[in-house]
PDB file of N, CA and C in Angstrom:
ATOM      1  N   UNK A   1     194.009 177.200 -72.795  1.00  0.00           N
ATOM      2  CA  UNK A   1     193.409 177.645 -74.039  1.00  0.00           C
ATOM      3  C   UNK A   1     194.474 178.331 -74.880  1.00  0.00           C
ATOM      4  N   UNK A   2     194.551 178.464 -76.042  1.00  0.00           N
ATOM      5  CA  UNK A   2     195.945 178.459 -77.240  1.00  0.00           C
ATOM      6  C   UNK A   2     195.015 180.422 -77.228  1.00  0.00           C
ATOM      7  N   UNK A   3     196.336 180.982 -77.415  1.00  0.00           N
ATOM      8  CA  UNK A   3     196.195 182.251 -77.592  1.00  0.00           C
ATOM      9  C   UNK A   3     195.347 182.555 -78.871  1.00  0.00           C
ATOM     10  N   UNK A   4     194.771 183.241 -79.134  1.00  0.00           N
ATOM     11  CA  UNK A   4     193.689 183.896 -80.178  1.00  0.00           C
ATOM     12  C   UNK A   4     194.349 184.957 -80.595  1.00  0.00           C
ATOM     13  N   UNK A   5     194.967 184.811 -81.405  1.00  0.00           N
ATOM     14  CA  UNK A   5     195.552 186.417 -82.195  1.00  0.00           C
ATOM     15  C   UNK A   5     195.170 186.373 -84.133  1.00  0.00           C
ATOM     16  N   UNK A   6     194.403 185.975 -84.600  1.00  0.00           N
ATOM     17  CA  UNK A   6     193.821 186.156 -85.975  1.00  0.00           C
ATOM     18  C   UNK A   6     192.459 186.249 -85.880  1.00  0.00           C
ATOM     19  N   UNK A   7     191.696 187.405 -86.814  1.00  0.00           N
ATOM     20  CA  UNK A   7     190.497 187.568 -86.771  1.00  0.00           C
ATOM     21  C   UNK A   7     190.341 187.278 -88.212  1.00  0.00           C
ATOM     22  N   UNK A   8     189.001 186.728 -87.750  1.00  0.00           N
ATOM     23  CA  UNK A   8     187.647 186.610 -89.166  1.00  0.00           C
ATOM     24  C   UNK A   8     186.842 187.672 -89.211  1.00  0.00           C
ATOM     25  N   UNK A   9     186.251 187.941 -90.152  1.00  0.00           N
ATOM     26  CA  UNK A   9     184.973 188.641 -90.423  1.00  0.00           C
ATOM     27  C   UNK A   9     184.162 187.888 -91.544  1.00  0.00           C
ATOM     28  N   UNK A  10     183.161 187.540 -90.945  1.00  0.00           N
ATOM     29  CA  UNK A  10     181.988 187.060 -91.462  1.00  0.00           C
ATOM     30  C   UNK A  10     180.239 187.783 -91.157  1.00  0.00           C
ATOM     31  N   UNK A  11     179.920 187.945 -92.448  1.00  0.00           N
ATOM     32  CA  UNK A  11     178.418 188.322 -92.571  1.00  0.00           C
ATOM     33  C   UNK A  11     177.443 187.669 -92.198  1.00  0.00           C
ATOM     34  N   UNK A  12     176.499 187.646 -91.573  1.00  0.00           N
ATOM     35  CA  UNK A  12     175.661 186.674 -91.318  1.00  0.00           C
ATOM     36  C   UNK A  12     174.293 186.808 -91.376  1.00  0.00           C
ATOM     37  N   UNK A  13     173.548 186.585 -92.097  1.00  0.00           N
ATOM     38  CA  UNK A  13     171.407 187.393 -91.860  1.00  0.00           C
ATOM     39  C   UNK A  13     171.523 187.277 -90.393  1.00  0.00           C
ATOM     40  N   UNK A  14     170.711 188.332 -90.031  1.00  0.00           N
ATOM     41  CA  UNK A  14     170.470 188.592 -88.907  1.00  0.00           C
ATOM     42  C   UNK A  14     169.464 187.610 -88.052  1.00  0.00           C
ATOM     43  N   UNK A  15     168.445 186.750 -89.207  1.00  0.00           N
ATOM     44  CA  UNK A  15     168.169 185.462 -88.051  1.00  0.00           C
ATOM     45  C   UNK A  15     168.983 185.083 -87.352  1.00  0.00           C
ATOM     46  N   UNK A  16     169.836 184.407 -88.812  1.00  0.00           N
ATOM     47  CA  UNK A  16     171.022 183.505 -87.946  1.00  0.00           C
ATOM     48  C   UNK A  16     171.898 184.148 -87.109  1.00  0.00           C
ATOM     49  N   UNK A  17     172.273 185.124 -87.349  1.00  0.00           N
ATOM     50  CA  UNK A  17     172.922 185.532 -86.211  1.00  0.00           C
ATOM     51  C   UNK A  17     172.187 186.014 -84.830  1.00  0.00           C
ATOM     52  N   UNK A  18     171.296 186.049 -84.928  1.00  0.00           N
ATOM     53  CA  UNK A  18     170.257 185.915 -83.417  1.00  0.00           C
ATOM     54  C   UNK A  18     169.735 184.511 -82.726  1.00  0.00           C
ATOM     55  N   UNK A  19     169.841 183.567 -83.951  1.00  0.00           N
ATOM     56  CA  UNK A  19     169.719 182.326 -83.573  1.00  0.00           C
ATOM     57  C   UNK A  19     171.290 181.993 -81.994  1.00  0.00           C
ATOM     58  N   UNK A  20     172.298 182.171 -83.334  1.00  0.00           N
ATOM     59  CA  UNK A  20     173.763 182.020 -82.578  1.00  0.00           C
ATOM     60  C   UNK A  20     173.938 182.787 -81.351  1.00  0.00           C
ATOM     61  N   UNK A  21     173.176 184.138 -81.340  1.00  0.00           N
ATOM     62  CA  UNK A  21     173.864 185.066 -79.944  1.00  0.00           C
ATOM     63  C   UNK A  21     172.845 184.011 -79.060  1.00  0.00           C
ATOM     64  N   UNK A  22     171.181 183.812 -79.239  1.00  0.00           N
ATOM     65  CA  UNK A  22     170.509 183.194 -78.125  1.00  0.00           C
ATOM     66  C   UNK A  22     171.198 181.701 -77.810  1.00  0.00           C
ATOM     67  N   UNK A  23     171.807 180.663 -78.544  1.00  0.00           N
ATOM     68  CA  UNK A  23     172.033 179.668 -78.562  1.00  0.00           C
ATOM     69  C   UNK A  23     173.696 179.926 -77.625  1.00  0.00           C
ATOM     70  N   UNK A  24     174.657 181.273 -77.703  1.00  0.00           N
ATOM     71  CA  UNK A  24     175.282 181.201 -77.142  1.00  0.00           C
ATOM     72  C   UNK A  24     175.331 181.803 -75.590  1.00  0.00           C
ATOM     73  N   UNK A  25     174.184 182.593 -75.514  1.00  0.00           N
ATOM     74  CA  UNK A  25     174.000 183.120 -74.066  1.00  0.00           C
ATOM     75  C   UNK A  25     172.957 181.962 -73.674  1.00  0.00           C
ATOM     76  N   UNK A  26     172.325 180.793 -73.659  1.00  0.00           N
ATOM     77  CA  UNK A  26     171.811 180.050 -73.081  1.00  0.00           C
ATOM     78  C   UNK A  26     173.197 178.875 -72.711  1.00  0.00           C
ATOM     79  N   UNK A  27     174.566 178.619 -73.101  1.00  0.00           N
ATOM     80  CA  UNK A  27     175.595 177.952 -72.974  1.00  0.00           C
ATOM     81  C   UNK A  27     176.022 178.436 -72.190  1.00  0.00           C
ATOM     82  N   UNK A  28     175.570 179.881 -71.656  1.00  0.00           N
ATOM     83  CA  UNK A  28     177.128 180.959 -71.698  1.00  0.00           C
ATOM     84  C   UNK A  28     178.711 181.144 -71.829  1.00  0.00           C
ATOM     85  N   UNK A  29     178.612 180.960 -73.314  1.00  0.00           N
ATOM     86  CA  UNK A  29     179.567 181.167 -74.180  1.00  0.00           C
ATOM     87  C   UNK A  29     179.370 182.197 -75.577  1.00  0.00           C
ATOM     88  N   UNK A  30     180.267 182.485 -75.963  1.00  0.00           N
ATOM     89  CA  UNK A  30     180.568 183.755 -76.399  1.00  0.00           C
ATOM     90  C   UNK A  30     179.988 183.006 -78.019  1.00  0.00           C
ATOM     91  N   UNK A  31     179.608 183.832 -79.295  1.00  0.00           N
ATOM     92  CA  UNK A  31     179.347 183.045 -80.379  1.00  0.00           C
ATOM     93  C   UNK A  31     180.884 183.038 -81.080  1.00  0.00           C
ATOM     94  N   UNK A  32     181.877 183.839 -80.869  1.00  0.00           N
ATOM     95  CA  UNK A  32     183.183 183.463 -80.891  1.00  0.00           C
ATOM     96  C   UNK A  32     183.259 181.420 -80.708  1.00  0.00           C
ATOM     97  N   UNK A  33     183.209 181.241 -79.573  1.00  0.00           N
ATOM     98  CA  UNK A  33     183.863 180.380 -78.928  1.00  0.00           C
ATOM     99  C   UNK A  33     182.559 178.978 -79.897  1.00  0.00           C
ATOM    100  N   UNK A  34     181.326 179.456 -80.727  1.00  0.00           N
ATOM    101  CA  UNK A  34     181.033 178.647 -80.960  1.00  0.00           C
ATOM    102  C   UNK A  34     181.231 178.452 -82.281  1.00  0.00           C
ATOM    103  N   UNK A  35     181.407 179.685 -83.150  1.00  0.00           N
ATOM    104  CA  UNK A  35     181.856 179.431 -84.539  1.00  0.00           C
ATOM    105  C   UNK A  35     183.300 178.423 -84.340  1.00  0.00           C
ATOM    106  N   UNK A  36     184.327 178.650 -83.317  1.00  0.00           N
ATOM    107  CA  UNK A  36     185.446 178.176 -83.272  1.00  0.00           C
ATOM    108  C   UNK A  36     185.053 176.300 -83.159  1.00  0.00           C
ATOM    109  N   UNK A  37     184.458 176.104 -82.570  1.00  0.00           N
ATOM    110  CA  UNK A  37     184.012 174.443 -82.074  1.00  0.00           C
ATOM    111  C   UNK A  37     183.607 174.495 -83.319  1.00  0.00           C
ATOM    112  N   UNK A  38     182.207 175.220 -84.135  1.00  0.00           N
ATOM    113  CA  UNK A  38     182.323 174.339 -85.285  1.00  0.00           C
ATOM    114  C   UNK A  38     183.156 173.927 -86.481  1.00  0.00           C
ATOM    115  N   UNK A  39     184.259 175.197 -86.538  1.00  0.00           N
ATOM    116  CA  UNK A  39     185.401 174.822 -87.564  1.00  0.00           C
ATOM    117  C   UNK A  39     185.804 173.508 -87.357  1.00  0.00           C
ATOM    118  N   UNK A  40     186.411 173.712 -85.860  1.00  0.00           N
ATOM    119  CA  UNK A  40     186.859 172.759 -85.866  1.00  0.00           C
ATOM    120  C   UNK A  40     185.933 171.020 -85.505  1.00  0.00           C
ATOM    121  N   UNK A  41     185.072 171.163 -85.923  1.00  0.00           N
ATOM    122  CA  UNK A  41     184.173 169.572 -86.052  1.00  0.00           C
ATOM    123  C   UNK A  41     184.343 169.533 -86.916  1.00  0.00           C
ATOM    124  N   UNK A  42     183.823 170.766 -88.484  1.00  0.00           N
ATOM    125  CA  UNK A  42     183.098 170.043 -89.587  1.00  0.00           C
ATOM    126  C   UNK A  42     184.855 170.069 -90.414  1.00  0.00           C
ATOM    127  N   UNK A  43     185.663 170.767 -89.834  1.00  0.00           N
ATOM    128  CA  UNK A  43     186.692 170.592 -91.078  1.00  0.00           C
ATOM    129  C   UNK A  43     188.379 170.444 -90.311  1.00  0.00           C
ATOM    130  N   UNK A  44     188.027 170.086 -89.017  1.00  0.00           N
ATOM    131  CA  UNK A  44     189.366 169.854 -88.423  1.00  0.00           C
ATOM    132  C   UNK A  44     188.721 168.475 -87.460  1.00  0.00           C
ATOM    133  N   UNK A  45     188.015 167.451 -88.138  1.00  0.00           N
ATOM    134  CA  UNK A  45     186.961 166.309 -86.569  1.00  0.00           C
ATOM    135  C   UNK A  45     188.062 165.492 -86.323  1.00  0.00           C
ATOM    136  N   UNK A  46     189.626 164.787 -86.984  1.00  0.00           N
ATOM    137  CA  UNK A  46     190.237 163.804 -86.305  1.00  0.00           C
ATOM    138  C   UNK A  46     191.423 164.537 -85.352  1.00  0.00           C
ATOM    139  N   UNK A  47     191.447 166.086 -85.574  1.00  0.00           N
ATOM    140  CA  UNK A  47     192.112 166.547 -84.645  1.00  0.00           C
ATOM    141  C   UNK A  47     191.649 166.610 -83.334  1.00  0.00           C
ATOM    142  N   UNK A  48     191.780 165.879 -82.227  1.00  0.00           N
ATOM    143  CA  UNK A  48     191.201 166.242 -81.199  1.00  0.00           C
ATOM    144  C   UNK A  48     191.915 166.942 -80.195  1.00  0.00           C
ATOM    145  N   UNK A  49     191.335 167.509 -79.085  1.00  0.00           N
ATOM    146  CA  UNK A  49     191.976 167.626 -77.667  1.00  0.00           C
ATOM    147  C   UNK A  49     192.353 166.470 -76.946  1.00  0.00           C
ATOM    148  N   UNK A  50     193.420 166.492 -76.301  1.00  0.00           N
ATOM    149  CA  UNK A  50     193.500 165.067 -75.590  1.00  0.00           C
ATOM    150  C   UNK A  50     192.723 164.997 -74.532  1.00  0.00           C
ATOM    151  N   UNK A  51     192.408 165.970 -73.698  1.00  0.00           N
ATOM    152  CA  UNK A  51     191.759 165.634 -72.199  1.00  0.00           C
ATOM    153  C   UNK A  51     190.545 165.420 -73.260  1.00  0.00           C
ATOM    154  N   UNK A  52     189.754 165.873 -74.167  1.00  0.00           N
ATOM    155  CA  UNK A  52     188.242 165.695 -74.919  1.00  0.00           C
ATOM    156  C   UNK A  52     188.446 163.922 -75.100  1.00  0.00           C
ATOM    157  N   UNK A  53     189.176 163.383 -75.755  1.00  0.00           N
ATOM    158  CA  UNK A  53     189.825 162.174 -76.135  1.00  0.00           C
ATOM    159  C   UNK A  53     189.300 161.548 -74.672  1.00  0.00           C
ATOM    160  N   UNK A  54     190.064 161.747 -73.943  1.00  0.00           N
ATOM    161  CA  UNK A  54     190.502 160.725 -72.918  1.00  0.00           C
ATOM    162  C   UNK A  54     188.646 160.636 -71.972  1.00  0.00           C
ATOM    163  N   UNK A  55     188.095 161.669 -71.703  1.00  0.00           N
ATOM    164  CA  UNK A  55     187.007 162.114 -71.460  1.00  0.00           C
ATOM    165  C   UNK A  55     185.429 161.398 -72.486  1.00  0.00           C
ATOM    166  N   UNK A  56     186.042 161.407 -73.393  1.00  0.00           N
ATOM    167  CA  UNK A  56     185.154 160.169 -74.849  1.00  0.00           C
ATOM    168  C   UNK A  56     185.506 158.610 -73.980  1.00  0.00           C
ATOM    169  N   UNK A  57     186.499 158.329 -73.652  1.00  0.00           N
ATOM    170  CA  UNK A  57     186.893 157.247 -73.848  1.00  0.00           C
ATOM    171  C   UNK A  57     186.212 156.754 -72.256  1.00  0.00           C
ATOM    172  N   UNK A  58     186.554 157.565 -71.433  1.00  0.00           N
ATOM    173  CA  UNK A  58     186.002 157.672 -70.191  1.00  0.00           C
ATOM    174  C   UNK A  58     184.558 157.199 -70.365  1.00  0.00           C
ATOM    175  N   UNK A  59     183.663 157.758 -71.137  1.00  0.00           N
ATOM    176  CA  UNK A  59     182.417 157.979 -70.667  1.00  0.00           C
ATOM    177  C   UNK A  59     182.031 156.462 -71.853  1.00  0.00           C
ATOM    178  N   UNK A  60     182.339 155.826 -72.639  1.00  0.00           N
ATOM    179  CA  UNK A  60     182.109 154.368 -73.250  1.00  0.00           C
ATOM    180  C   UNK A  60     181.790 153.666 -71.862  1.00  0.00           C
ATOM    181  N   UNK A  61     180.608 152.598 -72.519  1.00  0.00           N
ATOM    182  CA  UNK A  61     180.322 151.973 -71.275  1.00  0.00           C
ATOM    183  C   UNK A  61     180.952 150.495 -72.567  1.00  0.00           C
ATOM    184  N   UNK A  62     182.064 149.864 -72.189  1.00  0.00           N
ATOM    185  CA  UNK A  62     182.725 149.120 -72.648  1.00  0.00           C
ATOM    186  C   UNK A  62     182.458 147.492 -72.075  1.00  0.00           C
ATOM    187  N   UNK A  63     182.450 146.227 -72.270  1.00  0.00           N
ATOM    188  CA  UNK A  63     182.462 145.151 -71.123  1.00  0.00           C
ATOM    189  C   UNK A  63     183.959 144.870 -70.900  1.00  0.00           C
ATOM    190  N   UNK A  64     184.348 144.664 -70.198  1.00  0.00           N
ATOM    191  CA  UNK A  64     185.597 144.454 -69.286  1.00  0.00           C
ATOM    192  C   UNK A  64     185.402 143.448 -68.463  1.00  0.00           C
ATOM    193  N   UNK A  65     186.428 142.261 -68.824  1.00  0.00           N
ATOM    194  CA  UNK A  65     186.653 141.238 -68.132  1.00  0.00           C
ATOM    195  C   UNK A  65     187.334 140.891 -66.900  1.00  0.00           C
ATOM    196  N   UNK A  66     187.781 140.489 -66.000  1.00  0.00           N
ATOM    197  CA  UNK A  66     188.198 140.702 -64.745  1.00  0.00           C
ATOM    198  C   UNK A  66     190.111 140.752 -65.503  1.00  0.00           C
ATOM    199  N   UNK A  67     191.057 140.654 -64.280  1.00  0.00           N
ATOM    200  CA  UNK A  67     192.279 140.876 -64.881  1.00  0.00           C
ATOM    201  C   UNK A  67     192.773 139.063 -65.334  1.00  0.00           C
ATOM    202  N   UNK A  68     192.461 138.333 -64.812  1.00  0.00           N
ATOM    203  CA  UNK A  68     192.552 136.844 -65.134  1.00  0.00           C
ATOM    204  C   UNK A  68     192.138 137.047 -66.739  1.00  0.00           C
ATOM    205  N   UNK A  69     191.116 136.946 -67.098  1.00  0.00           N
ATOM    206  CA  UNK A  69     190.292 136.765 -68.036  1.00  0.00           C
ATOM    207  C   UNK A  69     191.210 137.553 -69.078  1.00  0.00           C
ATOM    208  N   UNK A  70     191.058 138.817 -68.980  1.00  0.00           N
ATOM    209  CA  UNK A  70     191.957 139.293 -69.925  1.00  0.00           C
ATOM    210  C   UNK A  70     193.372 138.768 -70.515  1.00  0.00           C
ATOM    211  N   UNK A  71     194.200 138.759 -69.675  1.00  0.00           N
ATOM    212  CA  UNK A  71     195.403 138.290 -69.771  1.00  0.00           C
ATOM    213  C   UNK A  71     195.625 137.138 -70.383  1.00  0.00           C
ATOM    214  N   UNK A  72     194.408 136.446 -70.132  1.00  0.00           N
ATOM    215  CA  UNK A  72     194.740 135.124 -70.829  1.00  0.00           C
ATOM    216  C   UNK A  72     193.927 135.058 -72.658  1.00  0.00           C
ATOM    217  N   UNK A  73     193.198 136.086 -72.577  1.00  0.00           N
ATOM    218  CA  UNK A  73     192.597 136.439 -73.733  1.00  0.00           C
ATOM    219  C   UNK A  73     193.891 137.054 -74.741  1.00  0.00           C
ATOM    220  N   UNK A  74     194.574 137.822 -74.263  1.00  0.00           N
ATOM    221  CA  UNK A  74     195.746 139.049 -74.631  1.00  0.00           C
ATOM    222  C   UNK A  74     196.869 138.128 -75.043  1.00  0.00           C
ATOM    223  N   UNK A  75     197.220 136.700 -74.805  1.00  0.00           N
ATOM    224  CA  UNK A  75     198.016 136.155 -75.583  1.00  0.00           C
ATOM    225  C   UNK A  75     197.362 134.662 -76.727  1.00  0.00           C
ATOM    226  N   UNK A  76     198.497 134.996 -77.585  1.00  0.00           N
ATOM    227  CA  UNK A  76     197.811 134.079 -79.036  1.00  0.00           C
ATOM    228  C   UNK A  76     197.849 132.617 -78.749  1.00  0.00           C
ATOM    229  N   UNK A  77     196.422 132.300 -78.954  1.00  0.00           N
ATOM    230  CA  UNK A  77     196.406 131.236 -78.504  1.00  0.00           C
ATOM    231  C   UNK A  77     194.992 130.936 -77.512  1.00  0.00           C
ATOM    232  N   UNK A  78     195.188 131.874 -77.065  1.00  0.00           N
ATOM    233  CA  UNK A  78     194.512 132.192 -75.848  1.00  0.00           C
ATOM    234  C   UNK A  78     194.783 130.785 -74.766  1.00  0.00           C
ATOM    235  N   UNK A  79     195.874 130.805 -74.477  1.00  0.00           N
ATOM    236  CA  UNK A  79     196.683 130.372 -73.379  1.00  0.00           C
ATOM    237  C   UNK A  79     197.301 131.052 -72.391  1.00  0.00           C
ATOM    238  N   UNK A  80     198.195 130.421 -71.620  1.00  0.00           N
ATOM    239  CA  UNK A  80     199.463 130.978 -70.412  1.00  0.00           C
ATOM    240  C   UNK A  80     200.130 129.864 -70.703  1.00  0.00           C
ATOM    241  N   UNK A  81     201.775 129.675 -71.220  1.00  0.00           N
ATOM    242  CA  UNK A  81     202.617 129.181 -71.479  1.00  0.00           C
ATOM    243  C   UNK A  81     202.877 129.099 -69.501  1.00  0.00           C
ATOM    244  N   UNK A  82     203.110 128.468 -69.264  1.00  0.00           N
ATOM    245  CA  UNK A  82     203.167 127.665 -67.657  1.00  0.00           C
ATOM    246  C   UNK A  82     204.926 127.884 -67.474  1.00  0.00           C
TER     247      UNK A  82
END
């Protein structure tokens, strides 16, 4: 986790900010740690984490062809020059 050394201060009605403390003690996570996730969705979304990345990519249920199949798909033509 990247060191945290700049603070915000933000106002918030006290719904919402009771909404956020219950929504973050049912995660258990801090409402810190959730204002931070949403910055970064609504105004940082093509920056990602790589393990988050790789973990997205993981969980696609993709079709995948055996290794024959592919290989011969993967060149133009869709041949094997012999």
């Amino acid at each position: 986790m990247p060191i945290l050394s700049k603070r915000v201060q933000v106002l918030l009605p006290p719904p919402l900010w009771e909404r956020l403390r219950q929504m973050a003690r049912e995660q258990e996570r801090s409402v810190g740690s959730l204002i931070r996730e949403a910055i970064q969705k609504v105004y940082f979304p093509t920056e990602m984490d790589p393990l988050e990345a790789v973990q997205q990519m993981a969980a696609m249920e993709l079709p995948v062809a055996d290794w024959d199949q592919m290989e011969l798909e993967s060149v133009p033509g869709g041949c094997l020059a012999e």
